[in-house]
PDB file of N, CA and C in Angstrom:
ATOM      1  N   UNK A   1      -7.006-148.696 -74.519  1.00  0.00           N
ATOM      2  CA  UNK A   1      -6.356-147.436 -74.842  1.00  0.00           C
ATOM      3  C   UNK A   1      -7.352-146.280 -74.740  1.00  0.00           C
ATOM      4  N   UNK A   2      -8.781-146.319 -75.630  1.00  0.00           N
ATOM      5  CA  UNK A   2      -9.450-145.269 -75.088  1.00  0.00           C
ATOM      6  C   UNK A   2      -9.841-145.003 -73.685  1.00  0.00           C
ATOM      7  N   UNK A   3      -9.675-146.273 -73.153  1.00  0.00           N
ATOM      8  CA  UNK A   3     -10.351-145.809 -71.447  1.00  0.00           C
ATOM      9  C   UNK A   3      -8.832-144.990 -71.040  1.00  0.00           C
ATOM     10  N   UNK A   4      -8.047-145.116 -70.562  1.00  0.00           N
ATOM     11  CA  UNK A   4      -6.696-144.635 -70.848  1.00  0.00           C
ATOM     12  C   UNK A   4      -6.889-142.852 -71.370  1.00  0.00           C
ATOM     13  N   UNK A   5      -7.660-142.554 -71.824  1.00  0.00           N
ATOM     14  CA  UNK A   5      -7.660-140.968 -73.435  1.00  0.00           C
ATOM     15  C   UNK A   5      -8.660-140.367 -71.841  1.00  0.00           C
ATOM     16  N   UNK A   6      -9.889-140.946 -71.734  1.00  0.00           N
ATOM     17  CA  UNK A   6     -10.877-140.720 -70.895  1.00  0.00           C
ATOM     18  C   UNK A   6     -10.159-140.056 -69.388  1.00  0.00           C
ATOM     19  N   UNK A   7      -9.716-141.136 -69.249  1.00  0.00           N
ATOM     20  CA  UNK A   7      -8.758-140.755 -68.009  1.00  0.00           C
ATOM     21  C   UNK A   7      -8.214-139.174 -67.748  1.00  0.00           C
ATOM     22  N   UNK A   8      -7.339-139.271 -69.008  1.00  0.00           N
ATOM     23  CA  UNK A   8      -6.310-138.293 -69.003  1.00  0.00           C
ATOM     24  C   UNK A   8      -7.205-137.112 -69.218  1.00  0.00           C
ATOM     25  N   UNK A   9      -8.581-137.137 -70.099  1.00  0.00           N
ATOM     26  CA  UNK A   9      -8.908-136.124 -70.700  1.00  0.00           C
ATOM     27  C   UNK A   9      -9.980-135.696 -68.916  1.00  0.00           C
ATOM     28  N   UNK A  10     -10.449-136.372 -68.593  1.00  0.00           N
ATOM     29  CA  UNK A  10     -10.866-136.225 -66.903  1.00  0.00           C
ATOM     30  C   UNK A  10     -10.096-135.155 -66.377  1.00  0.00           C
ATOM     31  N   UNK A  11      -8.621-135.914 -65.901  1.00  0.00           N
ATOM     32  CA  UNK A  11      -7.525-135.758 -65.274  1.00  0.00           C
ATOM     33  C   UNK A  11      -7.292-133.501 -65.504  1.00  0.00           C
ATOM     34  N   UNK A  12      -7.564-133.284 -67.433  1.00  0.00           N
ATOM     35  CA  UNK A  12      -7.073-132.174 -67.753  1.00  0.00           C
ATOM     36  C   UNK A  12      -8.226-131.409 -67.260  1.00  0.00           C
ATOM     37  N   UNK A  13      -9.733-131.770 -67.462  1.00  0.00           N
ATOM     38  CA  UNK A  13     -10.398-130.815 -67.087  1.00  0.00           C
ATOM     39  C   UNK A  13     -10.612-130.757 -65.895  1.00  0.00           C
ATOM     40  N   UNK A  14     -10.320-131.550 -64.694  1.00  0.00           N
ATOM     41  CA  UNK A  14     -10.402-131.046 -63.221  1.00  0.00           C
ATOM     42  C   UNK A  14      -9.182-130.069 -62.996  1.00  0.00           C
ATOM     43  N   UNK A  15      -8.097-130.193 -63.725  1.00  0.00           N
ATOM     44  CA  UNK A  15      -6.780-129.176 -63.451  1.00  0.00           C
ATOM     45  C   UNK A  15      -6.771-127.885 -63.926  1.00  0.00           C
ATOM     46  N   UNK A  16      -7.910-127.986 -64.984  1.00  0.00           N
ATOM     47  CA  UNK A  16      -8.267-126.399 -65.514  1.00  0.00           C
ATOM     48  C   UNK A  16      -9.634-125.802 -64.908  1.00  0.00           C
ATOM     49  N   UNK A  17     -10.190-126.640 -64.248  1.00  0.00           N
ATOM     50  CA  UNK A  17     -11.242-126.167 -63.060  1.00  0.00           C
ATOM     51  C   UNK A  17     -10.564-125.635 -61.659  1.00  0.00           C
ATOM     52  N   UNK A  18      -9.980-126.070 -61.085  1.00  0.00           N
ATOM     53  CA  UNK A  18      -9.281-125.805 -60.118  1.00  0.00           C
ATOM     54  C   UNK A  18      -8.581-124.616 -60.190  1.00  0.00           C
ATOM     55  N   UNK A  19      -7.564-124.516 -61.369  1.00  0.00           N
ATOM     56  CA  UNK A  19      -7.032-123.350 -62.144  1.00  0.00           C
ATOM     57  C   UNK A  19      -7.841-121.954 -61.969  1.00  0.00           C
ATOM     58  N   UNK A  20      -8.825-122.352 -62.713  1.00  0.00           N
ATOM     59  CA  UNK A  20     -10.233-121.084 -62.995  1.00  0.00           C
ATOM     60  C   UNK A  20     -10.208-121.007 -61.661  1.00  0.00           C
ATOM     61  N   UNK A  21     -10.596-121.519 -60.329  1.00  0.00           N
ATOM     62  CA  UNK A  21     -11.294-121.471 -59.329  1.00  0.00           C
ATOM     63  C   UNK A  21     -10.318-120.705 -58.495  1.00  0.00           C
ATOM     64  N   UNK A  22      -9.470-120.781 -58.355  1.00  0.00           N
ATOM     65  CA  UNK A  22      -7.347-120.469 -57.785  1.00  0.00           C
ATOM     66  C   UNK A  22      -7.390-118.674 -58.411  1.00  0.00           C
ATOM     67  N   UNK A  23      -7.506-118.822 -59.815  1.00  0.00           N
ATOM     68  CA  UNK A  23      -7.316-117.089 -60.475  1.00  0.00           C
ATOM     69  C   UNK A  23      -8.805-116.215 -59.918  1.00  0.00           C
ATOM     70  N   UNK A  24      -9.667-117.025 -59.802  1.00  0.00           N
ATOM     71  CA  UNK A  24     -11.140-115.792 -59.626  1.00  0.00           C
ATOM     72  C   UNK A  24     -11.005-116.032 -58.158  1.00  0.00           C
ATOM     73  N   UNK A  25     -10.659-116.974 -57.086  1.00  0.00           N
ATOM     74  CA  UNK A  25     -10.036-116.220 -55.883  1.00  0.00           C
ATOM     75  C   UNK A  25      -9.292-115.509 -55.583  1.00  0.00           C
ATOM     76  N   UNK A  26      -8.070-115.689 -56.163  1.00  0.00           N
ATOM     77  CA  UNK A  26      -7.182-114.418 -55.975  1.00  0.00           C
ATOM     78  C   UNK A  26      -7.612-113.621 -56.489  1.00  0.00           C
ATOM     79  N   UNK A  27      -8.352-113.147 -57.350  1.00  0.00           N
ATOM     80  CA  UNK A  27      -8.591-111.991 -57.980  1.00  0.00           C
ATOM     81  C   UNK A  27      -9.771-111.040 -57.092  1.00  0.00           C
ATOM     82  N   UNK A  28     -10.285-111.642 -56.252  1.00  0.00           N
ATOM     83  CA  UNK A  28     -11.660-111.342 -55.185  1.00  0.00           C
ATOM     84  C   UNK A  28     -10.658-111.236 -54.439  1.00  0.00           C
ATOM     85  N   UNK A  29      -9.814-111.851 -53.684  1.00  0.00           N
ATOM     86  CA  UNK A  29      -9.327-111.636 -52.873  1.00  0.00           C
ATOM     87  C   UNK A  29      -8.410-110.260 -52.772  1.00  0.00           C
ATOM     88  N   UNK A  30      -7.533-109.928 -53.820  1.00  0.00           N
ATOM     89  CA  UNK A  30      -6.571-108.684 -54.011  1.00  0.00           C
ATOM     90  C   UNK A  30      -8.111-107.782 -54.924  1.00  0.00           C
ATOM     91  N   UNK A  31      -8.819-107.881 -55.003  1.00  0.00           N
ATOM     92  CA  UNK A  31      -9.991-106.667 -54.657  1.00  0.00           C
ATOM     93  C   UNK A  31     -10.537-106.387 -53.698  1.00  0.00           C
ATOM     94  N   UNK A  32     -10.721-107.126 -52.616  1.00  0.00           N
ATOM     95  CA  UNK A  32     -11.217-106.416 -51.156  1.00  0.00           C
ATOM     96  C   UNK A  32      -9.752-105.983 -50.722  1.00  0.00           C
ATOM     97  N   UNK A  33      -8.564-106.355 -50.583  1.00  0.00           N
ATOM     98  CA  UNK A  33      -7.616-106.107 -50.271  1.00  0.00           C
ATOM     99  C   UNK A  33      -7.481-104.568 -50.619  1.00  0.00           C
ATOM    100  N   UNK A  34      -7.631-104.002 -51.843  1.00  0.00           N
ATOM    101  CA  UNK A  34      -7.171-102.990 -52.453  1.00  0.00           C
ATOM    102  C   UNK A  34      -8.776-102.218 -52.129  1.00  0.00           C
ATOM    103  N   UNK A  35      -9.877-102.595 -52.012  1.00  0.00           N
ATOM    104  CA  UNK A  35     -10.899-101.694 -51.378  1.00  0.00           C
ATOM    105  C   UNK A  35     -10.731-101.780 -49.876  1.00  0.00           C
ATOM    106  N   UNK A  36     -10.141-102.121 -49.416  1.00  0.00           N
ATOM    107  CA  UNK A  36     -10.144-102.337 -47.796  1.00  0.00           C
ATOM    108  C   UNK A  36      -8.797-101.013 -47.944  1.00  0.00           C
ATOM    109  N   UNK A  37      -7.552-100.779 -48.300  1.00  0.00           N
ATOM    110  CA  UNK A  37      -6.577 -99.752 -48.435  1.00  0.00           C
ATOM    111  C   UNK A  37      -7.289 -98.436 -48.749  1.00  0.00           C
ATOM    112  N   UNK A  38      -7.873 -98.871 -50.291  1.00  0.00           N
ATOM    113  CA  UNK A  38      -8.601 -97.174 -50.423  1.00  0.00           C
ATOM    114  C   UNK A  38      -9.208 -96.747 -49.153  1.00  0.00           C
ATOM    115  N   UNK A  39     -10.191 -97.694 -48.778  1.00  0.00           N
ATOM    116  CA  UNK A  39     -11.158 -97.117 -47.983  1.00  0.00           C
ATOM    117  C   UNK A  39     -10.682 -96.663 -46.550  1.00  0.00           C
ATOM    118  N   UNK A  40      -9.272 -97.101 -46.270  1.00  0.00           N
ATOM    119  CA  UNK A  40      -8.356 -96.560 -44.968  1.00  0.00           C
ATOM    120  C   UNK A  40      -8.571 -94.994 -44.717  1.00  0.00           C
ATOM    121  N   UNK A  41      -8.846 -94.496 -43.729  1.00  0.00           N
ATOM    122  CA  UNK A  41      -8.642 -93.253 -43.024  1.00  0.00           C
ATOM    123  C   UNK A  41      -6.717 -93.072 -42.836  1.00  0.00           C
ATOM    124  N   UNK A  42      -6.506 -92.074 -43.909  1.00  0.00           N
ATOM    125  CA  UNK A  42      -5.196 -91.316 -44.252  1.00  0.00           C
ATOM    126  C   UNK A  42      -4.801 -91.029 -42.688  1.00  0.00           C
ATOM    127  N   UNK A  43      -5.312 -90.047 -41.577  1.00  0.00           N
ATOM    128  CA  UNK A  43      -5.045 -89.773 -40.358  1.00  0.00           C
ATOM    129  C   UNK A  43      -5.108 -90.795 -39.313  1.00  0.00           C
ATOM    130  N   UNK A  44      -6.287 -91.582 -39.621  1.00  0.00           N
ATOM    131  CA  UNK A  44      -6.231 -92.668 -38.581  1.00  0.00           C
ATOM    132  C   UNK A  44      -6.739 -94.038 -39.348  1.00  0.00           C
ATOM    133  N   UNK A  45      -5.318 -95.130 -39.425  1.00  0.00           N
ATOM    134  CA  UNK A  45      -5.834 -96.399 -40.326  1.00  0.00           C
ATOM    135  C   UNK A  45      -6.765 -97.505 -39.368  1.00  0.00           C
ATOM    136  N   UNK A  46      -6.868 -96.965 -38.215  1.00  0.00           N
ATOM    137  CA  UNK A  46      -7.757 -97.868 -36.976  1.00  0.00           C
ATOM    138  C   UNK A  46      -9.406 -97.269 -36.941  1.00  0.00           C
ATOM    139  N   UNK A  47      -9.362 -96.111 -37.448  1.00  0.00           N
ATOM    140  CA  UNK A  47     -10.869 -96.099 -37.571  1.00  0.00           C
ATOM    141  C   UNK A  47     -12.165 -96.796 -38.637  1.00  0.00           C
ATOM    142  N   UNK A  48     -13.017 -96.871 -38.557  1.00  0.00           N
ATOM    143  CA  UNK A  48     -13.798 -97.983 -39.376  1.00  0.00           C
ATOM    144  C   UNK A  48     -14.309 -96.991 -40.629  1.00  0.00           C
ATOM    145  N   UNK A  49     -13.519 -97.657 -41.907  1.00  0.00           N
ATOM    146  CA  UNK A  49     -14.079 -96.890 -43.150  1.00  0.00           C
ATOM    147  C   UNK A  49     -15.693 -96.579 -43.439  1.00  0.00           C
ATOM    148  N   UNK A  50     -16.371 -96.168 -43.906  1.00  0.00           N
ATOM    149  CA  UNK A  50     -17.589 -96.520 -44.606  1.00  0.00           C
ATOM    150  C   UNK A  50     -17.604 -97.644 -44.937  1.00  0.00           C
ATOM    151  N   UNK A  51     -18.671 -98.456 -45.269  1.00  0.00           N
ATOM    152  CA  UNK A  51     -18.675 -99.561 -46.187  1.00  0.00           C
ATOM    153  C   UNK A  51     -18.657-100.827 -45.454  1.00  0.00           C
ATOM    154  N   UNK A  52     -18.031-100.612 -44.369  1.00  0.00           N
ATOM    155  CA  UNK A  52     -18.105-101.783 -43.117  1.00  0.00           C
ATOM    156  C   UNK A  52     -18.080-101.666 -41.646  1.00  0.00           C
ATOM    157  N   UNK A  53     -18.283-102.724 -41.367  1.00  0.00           N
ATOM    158  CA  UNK A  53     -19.135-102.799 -40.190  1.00  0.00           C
ATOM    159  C   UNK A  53     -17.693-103.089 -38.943  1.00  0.00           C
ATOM    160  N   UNK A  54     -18.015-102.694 -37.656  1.00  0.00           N
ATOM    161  CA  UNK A  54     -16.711-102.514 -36.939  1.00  0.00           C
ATOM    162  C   UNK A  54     -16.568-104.154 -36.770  1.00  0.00           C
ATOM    163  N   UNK A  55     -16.910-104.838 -36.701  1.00  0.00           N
ATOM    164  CA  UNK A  55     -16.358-106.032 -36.852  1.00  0.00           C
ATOM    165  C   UNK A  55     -15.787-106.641 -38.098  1.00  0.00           C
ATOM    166  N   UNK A  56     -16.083-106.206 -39.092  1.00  0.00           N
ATOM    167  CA  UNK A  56     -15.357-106.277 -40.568  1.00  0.00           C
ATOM    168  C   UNK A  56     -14.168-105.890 -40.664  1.00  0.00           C
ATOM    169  N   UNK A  57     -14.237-104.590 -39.852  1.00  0.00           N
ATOM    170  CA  UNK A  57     -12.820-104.113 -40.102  1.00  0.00           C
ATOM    171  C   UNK A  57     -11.899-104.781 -38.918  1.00  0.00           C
ATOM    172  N   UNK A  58     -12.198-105.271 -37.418  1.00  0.00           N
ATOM    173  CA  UNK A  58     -11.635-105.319 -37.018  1.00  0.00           C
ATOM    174  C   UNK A  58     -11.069-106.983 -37.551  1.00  0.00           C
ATOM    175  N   UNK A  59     -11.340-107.834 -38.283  1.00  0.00           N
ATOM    176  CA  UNK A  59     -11.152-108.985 -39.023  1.00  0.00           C
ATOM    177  C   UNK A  59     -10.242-108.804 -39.958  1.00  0.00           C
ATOM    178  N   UNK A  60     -10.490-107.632 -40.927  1.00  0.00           N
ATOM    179  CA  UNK A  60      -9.290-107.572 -42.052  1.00  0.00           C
ATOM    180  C   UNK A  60      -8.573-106.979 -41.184  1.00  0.00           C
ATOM    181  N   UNK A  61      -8.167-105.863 -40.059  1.00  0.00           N
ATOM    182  CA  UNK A  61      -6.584-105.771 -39.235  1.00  0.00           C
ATOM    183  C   UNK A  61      -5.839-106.809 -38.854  1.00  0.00           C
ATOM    184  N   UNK A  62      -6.992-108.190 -38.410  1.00  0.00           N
ATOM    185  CA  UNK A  62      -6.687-109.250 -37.835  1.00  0.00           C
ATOM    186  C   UNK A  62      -5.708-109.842 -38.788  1.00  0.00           C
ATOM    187  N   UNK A  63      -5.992-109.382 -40.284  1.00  0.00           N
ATOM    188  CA  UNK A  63      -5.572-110.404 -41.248  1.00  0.00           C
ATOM    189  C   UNK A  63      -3.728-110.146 -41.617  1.00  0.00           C
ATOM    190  N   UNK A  64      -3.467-108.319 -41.004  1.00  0.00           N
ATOM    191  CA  UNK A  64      -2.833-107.718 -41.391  1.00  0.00           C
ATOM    192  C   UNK A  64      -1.773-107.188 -39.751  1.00  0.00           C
ATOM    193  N   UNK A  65      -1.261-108.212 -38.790  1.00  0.00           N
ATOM    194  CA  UNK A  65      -1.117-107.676 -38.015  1.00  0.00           C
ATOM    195  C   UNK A  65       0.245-106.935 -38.109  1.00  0.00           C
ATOM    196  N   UNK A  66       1.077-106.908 -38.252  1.00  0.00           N
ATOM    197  CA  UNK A  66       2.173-106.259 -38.771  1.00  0.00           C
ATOM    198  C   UNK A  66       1.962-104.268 -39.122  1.00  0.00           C
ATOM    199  N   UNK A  67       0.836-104.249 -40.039  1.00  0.00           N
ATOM    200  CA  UNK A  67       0.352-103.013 -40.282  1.00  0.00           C
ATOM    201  C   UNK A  67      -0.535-102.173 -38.929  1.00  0.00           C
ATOM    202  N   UNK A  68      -1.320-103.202 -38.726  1.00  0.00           N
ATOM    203  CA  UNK A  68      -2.605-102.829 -37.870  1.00  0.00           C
ATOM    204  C   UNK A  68      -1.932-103.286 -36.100  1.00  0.00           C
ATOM    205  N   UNK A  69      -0.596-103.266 -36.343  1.00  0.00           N
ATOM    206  CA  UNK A  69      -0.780-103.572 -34.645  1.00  0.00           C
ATOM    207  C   UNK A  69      -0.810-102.939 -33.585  1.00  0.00           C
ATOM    208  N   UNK A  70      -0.930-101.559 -33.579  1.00  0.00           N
ATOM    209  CA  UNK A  70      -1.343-100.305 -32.505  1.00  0.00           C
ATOM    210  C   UNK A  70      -2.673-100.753 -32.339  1.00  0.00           C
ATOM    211  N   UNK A  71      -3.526-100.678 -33.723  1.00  0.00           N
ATOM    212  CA  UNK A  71      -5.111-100.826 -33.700  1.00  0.00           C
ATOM    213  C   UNK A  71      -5.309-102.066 -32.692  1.00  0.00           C
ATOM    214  N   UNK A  72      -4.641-103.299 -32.478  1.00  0.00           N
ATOM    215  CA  UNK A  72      -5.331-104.466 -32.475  1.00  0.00           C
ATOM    216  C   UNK A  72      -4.645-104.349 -30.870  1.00  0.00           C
ATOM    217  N   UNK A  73      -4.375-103.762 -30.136  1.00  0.00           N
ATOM    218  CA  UNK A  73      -4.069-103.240 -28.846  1.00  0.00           C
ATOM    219  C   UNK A  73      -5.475-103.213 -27.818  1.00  0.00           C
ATOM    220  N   UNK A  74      -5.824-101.528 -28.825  1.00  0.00           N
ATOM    221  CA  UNK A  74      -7.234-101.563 -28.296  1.00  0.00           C
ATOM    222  C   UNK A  74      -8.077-101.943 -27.858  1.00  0.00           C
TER     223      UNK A  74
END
């Protein structure tokens, strides 16, 4: 029965590791998301913000083709 407790108690802390690991990605993730928007040029969303490099940006359009698809023409 205790090997059985061991198990389960294993079982809970890999599911609340994974958990943690799942929320602090998404949470990195919808922060470059939302610094990648600020940092958009209002007149032109195809030009390269500050802050990154023209291959950076041309990667997050990649990510977004729907928005960015005039840009990804070019």
């Amino acid at each position: 029965m205790k090997r059985e407790n061991n198990i389960f108690v294993y079982i809970m802390v890999l599911f609340i590791i994974i958990a943690f690991v799942f929320v602090v990605y998404s949470g990195i993730k919808d922060y470059k998301y939302k610094k990648a928007l600020n940092s958009e040029d209002p007149l032109d969303k195809c030009r390269v913000p500050s802050g990154y490099t023209t291959e950076e940006w041309i990667e997050h359009m990649s990510h977004h083709p729907d928005r960015y698809k005039e840009c990804l023409k070019r």
